[in-house]
Protein backbone atom coordinates (compact mmCIF):
# COMPACT_ATOMS: atom_id res chain seq x y z
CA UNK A 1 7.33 -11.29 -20.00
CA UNK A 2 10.21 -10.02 -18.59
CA UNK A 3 11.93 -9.05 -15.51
CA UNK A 4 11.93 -5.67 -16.19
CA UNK A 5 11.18 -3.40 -12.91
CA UNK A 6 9.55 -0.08 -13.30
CA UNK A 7 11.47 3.39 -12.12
CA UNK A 8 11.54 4.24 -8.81
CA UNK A 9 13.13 3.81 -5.68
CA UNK A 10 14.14 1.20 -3.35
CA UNK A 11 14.02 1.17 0.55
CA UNK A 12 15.03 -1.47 2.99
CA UNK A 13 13.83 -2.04 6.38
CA UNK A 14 15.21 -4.85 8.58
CA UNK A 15 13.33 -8.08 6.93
CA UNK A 16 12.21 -5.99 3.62
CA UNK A 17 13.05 -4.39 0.52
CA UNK A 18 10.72 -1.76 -0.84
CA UNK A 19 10.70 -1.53 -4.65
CA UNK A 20 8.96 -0.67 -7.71
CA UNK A 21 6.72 -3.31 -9.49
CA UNK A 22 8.52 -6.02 -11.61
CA UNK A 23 6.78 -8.28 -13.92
CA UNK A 24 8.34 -11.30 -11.89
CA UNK A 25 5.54 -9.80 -9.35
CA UNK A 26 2.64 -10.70 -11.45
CA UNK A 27 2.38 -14.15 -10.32
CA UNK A 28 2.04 -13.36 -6.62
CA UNK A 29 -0.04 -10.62 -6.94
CA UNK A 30 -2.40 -12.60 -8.85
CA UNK A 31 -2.15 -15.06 -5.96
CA UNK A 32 -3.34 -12.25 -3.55
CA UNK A 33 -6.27 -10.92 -5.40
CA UNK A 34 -7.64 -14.27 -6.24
CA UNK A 35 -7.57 -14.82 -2.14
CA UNK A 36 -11.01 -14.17 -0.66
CA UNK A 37 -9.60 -12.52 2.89
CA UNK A 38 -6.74 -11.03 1.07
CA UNK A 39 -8.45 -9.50 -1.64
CA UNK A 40 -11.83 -8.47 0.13
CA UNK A 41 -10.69 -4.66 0.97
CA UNK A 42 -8.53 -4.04 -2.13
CA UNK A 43 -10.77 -4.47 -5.15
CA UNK A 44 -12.35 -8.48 -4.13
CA UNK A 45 -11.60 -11.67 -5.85
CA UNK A 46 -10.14 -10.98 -8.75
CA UNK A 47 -9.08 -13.64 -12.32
CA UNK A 48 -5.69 -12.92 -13.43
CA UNK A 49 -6.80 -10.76 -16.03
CA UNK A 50 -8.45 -8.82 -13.89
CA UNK A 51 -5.58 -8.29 -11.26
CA UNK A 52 -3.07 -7.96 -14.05
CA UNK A 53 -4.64 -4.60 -15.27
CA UNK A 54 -4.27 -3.20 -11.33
CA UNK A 55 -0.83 -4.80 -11.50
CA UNK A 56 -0.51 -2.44 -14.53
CA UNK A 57 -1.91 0.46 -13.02
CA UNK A 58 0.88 0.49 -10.65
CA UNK A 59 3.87 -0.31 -12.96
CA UNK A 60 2.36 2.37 -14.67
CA UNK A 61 1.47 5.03 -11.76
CA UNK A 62 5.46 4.53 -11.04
CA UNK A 63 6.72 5.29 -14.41
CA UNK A 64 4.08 8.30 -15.37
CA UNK A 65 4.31 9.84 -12.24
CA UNK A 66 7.16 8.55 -9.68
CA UNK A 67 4.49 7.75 -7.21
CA UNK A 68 2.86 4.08 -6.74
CA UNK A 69 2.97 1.46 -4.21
CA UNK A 70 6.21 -0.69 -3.30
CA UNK A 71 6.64 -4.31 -4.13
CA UNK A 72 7.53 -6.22 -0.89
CA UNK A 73 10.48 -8.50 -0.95
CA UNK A 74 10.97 -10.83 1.98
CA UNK A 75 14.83 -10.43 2.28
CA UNK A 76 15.04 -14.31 3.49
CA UNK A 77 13.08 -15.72 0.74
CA UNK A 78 13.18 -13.23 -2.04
CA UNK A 79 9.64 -13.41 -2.30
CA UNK A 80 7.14 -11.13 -3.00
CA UNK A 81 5.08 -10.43 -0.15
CA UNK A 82 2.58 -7.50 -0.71
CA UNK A 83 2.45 -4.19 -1.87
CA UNK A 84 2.75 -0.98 0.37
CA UNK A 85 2.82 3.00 0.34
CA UNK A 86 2.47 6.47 -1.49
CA UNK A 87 -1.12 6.20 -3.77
CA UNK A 88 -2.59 9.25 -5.61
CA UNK A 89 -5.15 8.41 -7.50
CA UNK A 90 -7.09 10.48 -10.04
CA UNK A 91 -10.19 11.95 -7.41
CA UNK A 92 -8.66 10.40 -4.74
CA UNK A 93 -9.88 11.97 -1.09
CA UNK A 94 -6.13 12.77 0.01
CA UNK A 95 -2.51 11.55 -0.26
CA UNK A 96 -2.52 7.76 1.06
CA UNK A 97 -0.29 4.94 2.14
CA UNK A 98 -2.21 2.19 1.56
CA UNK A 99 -1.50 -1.78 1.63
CA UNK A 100 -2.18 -4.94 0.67
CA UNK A 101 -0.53 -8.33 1.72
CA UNK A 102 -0.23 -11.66 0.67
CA UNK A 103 -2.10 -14.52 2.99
CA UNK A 104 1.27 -15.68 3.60
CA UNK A 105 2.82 -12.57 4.71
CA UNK A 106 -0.02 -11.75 6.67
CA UNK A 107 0.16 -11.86 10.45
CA UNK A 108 4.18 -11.44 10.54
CA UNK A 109 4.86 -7.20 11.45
CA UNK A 110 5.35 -6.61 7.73
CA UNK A 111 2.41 -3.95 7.19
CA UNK A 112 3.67 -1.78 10.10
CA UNK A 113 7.59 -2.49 9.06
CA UNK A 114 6.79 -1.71 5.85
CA UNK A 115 4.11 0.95 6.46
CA UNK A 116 6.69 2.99 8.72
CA UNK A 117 9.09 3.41 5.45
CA UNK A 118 6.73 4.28 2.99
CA UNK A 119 5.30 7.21 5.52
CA UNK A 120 9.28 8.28 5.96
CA UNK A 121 9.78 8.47 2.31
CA UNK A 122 6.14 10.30 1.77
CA UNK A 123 6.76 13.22 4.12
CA UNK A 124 10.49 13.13 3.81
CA UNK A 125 11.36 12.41 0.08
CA UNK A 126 7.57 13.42 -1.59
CA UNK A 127 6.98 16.30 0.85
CA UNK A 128 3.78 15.20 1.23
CA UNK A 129 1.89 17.24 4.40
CA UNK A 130 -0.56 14.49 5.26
CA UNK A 131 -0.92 11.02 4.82
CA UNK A 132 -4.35 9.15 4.43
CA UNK A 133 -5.40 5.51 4.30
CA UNK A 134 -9.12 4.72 2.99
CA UNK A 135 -10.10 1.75 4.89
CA UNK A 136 -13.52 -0.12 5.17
CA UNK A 137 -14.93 0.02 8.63
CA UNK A 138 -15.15 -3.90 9.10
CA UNK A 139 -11.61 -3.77 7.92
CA UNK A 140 -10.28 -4.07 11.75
CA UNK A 141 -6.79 -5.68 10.79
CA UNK A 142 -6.15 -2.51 9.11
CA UNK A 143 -7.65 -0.18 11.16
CA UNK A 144 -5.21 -1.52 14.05
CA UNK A 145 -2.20 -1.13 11.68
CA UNK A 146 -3.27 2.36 10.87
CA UNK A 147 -3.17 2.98 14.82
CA UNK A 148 -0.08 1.67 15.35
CA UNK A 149 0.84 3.84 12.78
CA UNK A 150 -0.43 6.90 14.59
CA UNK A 151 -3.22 7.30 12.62
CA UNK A 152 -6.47 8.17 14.02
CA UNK A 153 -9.98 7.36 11.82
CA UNK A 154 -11.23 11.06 10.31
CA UNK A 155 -14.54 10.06 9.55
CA UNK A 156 -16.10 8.74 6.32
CA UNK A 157 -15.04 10.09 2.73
CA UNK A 158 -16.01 8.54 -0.51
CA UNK A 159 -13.64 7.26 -3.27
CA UNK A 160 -14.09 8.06 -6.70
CA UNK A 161 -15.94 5.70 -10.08
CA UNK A 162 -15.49 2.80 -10.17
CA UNK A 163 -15.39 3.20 -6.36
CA UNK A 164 -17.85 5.43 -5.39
CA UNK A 165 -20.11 2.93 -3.48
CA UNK A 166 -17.73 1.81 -1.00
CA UNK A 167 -18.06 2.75 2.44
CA UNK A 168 -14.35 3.82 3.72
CA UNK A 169 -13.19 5.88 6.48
CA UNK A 170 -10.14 8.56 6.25
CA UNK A 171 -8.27 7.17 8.77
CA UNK A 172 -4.64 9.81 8.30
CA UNK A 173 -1.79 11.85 10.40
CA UNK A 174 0.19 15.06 9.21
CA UNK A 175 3.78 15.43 8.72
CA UNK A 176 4.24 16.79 12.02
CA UNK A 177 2.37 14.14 13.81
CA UNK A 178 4.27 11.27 12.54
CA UNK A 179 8.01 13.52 13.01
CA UNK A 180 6.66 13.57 16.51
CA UNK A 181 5.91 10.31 16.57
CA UNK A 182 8.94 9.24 15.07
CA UNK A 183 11.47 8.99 18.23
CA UNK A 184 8.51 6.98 20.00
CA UNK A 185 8.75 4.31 17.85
């Protein structure tokens, strides 16, 4: 392996640094998805050769397409912390910001930090007109960030295969909400 990043580009916010996946990721990531409360929205406990193919996905979402979620890096420690922002899935129900973050990380004002860059650079950069996240209702730590967020719950929508028996709720906000929103913040 090497430390080769994928394409893309990098944000900062006061503690973080948004980035595409690099394979010096892997190792965290696989710590994350093999966590039981970490992993239980994203995808569940997952081996590391399970993880490294949705590890994949994403290195490859950001090269094919220029869209896939940030690598967090903790500016203090340099370590990888989670994985945040724009996610457009084949079938997918709309144009989400989602997240996932390390047990570690979790707890700390990252999500929402992080969160509120990814939604700038998805309406401002990606000209997206509405963001979504897809979140399980007994998911209430996410639920809360998407409120702080702005985001208000939509009702239920259904993912596509594999995903298609999961029970989520489009929690989301337009363009204009959040540019509203933005001077509250």
């Amino acid at each position: 392996m090497t430390d080769g990043f994928a394409p893309g580009p990098t944000l900062e916010t006061e503690r973080l640094i948004l980035r595409p996946t690099a394979m010096a990721d892997f190792p965290r990531w696989a710590e994350m998805m093999a966590d039981p409360e970490a992993s239980r929205f994203i995808g569940g406990v997952q081996p590391p050769e399970t993880a490294w193919r949705g590890f994949m996905t994403m290195a490859g979402a950001w090269t094919l397409t220029g869209v896939a979620m940030f690598s967090l890096i903790e500016k203090a420690s340099g370590l990888w912390v989670g994985r945040i922002g724009p996610w457009t899935p084949l079938g997918w129900p709309g144009t989400e910001v989602g997240w996932g973050l390390h047990p570690d990380a979790q707890g700390k004002g990252y999500g929402v930090e992080a969160a509120r860059a990814a939604l700038d650079h998805a309406f401002d950069v990606l000209g997206w007109t509405e963001v979504i996240h897809c979140i399980d209702p007994d998911n209430v730590p996410s639920q809360r960030l998407a409120e702080r967020l702005g985001s208000t719950n939509l009702g239920p929508t259904r993912l596509p295969p594999p995903f298609q028996d999961a029970r989520v709720d489009r929690w989301g906000q337009t363009r204009d909400q959040w540019r509203g929103r933005r001077g509250n913040r």
